[in-house]
C-alpha atoms as a PDB file:
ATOM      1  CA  UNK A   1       0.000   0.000   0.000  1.00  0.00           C
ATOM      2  CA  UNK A   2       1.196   3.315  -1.021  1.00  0.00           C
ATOM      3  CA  UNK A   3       0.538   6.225   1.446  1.00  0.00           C
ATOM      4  CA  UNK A   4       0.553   9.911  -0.528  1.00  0.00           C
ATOM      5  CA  UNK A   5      -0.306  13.190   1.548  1.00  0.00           C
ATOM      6  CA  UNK A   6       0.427  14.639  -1.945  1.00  0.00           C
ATOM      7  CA  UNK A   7      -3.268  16.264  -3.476  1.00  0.00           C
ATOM      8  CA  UNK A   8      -4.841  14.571  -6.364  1.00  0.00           C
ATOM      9  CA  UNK A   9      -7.454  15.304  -8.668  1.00  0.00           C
ATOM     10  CA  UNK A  10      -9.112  12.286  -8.604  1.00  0.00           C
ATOM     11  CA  UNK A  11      -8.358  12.130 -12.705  1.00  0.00           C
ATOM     12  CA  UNK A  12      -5.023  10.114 -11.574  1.00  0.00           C
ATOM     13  CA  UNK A  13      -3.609   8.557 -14.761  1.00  0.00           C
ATOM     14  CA  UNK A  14      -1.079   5.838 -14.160  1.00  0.00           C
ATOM     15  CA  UNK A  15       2.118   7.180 -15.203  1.00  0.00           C
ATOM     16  CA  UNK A  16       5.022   4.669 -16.768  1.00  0.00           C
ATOM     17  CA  UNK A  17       8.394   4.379 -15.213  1.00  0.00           C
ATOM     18  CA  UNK A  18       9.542   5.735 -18.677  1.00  0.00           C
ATOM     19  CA  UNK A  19       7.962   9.608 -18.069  1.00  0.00           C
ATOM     20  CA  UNK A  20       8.051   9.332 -14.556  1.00  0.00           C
ATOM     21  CA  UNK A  21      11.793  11.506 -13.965  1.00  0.00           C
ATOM     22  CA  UNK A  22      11.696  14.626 -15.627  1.00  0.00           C
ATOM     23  CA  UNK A  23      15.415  16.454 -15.874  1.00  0.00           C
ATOM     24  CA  UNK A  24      13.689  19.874 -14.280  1.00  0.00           C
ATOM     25  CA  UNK A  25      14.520  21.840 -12.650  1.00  0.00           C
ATOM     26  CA  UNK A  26      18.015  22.338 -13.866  1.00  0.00           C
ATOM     27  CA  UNK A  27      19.636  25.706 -12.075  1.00  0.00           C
ATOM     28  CA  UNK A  28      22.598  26.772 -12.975  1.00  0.00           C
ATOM     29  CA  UNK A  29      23.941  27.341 -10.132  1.00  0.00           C
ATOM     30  CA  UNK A  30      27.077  25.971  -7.730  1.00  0.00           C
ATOM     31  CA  UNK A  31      24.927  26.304  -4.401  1.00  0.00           C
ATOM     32  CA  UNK A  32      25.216  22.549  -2.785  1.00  0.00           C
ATOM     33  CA  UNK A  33      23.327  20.386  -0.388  1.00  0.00           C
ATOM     34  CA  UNK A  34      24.502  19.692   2.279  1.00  0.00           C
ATOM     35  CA  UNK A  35      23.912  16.900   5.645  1.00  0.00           C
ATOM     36  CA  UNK A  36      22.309  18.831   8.430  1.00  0.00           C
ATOM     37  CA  UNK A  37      23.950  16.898  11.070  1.00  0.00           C
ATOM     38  CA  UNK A  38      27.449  16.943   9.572  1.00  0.00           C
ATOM     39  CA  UNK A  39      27.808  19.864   6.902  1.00  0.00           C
ATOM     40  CA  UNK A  40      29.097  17.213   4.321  1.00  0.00           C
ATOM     41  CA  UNK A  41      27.874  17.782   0.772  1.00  0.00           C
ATOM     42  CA  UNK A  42      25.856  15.575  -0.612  1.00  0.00           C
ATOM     43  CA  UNK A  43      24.439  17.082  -3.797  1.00  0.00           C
ATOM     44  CA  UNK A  44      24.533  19.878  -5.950  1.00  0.00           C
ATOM     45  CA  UNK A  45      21.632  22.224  -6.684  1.00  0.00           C
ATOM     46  CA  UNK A  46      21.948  22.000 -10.285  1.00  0.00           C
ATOM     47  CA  UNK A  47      21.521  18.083  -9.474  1.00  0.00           C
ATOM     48  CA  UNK A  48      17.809  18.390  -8.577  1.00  0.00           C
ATOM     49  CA  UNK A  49      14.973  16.810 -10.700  1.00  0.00           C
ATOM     50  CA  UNK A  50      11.165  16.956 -11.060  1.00  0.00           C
ATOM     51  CA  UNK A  51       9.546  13.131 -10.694  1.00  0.00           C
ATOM     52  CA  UNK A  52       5.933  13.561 -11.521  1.00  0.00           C
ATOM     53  CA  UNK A  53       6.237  16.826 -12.343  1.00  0.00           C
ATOM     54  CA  UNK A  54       7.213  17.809  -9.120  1.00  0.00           C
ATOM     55  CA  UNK A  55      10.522  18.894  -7.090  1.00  0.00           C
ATOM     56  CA  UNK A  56       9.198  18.723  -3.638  1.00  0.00           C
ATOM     57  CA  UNK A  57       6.697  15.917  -2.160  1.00  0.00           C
ATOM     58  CA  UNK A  58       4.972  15.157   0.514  1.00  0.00           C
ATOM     59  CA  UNK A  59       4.786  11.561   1.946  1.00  0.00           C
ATOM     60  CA  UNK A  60       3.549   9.175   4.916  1.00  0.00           C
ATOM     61  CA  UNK A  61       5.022   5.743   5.507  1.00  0.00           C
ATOM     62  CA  UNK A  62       3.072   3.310   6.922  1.00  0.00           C
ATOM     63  CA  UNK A  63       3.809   4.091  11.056  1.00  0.00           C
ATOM     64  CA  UNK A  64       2.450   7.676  10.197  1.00  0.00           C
ATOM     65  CA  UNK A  65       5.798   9.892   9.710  1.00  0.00           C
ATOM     66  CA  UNK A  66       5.422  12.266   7.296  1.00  0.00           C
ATOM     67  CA  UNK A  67       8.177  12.350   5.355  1.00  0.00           C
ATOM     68  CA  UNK A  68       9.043  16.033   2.333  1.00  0.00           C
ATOM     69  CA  UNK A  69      11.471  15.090   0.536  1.00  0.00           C
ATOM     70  CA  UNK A  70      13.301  16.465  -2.623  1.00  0.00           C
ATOM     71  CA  UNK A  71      14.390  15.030  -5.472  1.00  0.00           C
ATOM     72  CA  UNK A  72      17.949  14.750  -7.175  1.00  0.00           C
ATOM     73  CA  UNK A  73      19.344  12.711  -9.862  1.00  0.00           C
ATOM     74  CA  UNK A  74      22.856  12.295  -8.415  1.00  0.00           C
ATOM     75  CA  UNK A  75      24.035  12.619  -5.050  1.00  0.00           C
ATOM     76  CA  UNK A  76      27.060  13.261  -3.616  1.00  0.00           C
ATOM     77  CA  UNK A  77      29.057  11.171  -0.599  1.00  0.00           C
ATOM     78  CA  UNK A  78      25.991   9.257   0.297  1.00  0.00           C
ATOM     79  CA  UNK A  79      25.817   5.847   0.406  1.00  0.00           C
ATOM     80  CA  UNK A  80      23.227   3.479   0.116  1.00  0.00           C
ATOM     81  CA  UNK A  81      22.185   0.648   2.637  1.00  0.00           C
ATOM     82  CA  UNK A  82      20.029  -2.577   2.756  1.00  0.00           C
ATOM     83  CA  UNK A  83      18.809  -4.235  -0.644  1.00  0.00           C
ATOM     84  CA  UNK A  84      16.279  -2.750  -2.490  1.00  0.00           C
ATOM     85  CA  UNK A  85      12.930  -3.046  -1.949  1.00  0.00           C
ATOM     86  CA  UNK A  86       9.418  -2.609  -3.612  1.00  0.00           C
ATOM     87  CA  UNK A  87       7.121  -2.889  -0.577  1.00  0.00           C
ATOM     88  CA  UNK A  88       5.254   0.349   0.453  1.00  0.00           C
ATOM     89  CA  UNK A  89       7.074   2.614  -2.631  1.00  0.00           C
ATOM     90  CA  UNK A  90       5.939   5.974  -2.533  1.00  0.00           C
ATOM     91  CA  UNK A  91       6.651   6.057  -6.518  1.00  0.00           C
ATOM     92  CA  UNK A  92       4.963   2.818  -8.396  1.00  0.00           C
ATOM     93  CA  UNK A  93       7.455   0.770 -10.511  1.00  0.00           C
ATOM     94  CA  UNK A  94      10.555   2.108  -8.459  1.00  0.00           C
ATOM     95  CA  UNK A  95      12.507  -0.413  -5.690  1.00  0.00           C
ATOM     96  CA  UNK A  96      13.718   1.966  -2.692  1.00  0.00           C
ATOM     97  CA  UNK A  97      16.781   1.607  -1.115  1.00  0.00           C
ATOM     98  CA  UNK A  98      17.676   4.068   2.707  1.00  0.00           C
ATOM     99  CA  UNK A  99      20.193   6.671   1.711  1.00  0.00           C
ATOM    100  CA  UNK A 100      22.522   7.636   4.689  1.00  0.00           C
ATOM    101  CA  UNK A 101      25.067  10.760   4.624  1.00  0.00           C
ATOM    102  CA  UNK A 102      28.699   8.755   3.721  1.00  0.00           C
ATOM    103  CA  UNK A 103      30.288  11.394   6.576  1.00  0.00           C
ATOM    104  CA  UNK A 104      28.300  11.071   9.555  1.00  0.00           C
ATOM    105  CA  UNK A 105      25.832   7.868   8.495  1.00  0.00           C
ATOM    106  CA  UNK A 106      22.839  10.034   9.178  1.00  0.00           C
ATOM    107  CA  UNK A 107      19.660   8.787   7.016  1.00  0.00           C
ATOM    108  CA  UNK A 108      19.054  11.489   4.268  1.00  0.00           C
ATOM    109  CA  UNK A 109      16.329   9.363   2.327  1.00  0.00           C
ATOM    110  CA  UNK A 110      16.170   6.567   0.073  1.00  0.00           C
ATOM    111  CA  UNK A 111      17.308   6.185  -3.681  1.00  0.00           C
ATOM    112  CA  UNK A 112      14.712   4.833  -5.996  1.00  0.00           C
ATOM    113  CA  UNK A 113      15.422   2.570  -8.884  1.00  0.00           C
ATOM    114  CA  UNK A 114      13.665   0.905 -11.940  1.00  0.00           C
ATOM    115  CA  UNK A 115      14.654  -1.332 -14.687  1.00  0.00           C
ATOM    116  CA  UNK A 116      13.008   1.545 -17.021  1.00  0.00           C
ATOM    117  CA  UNK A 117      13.828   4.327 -15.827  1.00  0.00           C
ATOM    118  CA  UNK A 118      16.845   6.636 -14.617  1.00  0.00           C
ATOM    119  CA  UNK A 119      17.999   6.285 -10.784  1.00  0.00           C
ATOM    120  CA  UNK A 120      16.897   9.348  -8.481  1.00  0.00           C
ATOM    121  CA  UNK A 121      17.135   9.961  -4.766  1.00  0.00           C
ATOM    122  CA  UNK A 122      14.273  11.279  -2.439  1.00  0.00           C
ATOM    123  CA  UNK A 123      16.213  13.377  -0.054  1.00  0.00           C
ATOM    124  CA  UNK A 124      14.459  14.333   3.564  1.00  0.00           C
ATOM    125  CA  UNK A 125      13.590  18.414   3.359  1.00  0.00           C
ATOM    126  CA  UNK A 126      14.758  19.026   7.159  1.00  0.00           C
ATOM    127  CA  UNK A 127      17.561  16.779   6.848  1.00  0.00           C
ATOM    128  CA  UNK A 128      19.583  18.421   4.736  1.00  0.00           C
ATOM    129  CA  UNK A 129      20.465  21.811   3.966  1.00  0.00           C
ATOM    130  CA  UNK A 130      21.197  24.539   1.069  1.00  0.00           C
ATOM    131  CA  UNK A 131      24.274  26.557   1.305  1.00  0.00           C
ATOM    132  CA  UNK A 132      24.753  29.254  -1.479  1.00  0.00           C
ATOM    133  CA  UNK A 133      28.097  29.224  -3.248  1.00  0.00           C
ATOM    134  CA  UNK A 134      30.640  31.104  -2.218  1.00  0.00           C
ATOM    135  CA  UNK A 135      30.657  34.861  -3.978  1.00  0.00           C
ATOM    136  CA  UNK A 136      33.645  35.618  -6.021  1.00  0.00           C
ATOM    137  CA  UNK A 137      36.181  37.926  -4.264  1.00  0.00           C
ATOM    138  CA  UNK A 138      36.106  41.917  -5.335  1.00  0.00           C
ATOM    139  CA  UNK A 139      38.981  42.074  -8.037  1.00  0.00           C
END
């Protein structure tokens, strides 16, 4: 069972792993993500990517957290743990796999895979942070 806190019209077409990442939004831009807990960085700005035509979603697992994450399609110093898994995927098609921060081992989210469809990670809103890139010095 999937839990969304996402709105829906009600008109909800089912949506093939194919068209389900989209490559925006694409900044241009060297700001970077970084771990909350730690300050490492683990992806840059101009990594994030829409998945059903959204950036930014809002989910629920199945003990009742509710979980906004945002989505990239690389990451930085993270690394993946457990095996994938299908059971209770917020995205339909995908396997999920926990994401933790590769400095500190925090849990940033969970990378999603499909056989047809690019890899993309779901990273947790408050547990990671944006920090602009550093201005050029006066010449």
């Amino acid at each position: 069972m999937v839990w969304f806190l996402e709105e829906h019209s009600g008109d909800e077409q089912i949506i093939s792993p194919e068209s389900f990442v989209d490559e925006e939004p694409n900044e241009q831009t060297d700001d970077q993500w970084v771990c909350a807990a730690c300050q490492c960085t683990v992806a840059w700005a101009s990594a994030a990517c829409s998945v059903t035509g959204q950036h930014t979603h809002r989910f629920m697992n199945p003990h009742g957290f509710v979980f906004d994450i945002l989505c990239f399609r690389e990451v930085l110093d993270c690394r993946d743990e457990g095996p994938p898994s299908t059971e209770h995927s917020w995205f339909p098609g995908f396997a999920w796999t926990i994401t933790q921060c590769g400095g500190c081992g925090a849990q940033l989210g969970w990378a999603f895979e499909s056989d047809a469809a690019p890899r993309f990670w779901g990273l947790i809103e408050n547990r990671i942070a944006r920090v602009d890139a550093p201005s050029s010095p006066p010449i």
